[in-house]
Protein backbone atom coordinates (compact mmCIF):
# COMPACT_ATOMS: atom_id res chain seq x y z
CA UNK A 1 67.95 -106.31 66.74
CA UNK A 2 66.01 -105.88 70.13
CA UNK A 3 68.23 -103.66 71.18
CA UNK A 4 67.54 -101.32 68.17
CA UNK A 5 64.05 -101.66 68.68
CA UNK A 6 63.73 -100.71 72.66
CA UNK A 7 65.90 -97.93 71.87
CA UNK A 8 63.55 -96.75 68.92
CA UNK A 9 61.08 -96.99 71.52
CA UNK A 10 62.79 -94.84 73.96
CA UNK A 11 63.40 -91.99 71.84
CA UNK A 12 59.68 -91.66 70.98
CA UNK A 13 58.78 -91.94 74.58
CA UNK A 14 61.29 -89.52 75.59
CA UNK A 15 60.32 -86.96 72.86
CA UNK A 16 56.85 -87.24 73.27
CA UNK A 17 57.15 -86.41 77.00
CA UNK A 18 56.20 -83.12 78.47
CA UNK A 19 59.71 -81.02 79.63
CA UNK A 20 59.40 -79.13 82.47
CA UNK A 21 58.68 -75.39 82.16
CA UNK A 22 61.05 -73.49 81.04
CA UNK A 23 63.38 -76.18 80.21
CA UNK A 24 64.56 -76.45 76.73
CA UNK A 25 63.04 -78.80 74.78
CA UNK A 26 66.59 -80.07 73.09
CA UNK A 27 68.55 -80.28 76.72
CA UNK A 28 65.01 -82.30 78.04
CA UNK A 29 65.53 -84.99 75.14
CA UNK A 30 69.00 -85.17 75.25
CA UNK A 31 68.77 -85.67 78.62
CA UNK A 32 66.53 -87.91 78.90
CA UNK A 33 67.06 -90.32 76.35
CA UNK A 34 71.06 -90.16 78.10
CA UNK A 35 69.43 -91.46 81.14
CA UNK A 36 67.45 -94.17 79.33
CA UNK A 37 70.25 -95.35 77.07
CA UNK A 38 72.59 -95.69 79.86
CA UNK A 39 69.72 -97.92 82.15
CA UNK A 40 69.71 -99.70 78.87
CA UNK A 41 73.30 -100.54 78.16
CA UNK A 42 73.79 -101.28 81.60
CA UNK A 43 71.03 -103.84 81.47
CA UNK A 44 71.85 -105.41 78.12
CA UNK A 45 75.27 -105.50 79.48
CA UNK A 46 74.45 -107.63 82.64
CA UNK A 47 72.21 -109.59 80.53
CA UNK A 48 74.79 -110.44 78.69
CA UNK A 49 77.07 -111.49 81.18
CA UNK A 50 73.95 -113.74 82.26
């Protein structure tokens, strides 16, 4: 259930975050929220393994 939750959280942070100019808009989320999710699996992961 966290997990859901911080990763609802991401994609809103993500999306509402300026891209820089000239960059499209689509590639910037995708991105982004590729960078975030794979911080966050790799930290759930190693939490896990806690």
């Amino acid at each position: 259930m966290f997990f859901w939750e911080a990763f609802s959280g991401l994609v809103l942070r993500v999306t509402l975050r300026k891209p820089e100019k000239g960059q499209n808009i689509i590639v910037h989320i995708i991105q982004s929220i590729d960078q975030k999710v794979h911080q966050l699996l790799l930290d759930f992961i190693l939490y896990d393994m806690r």
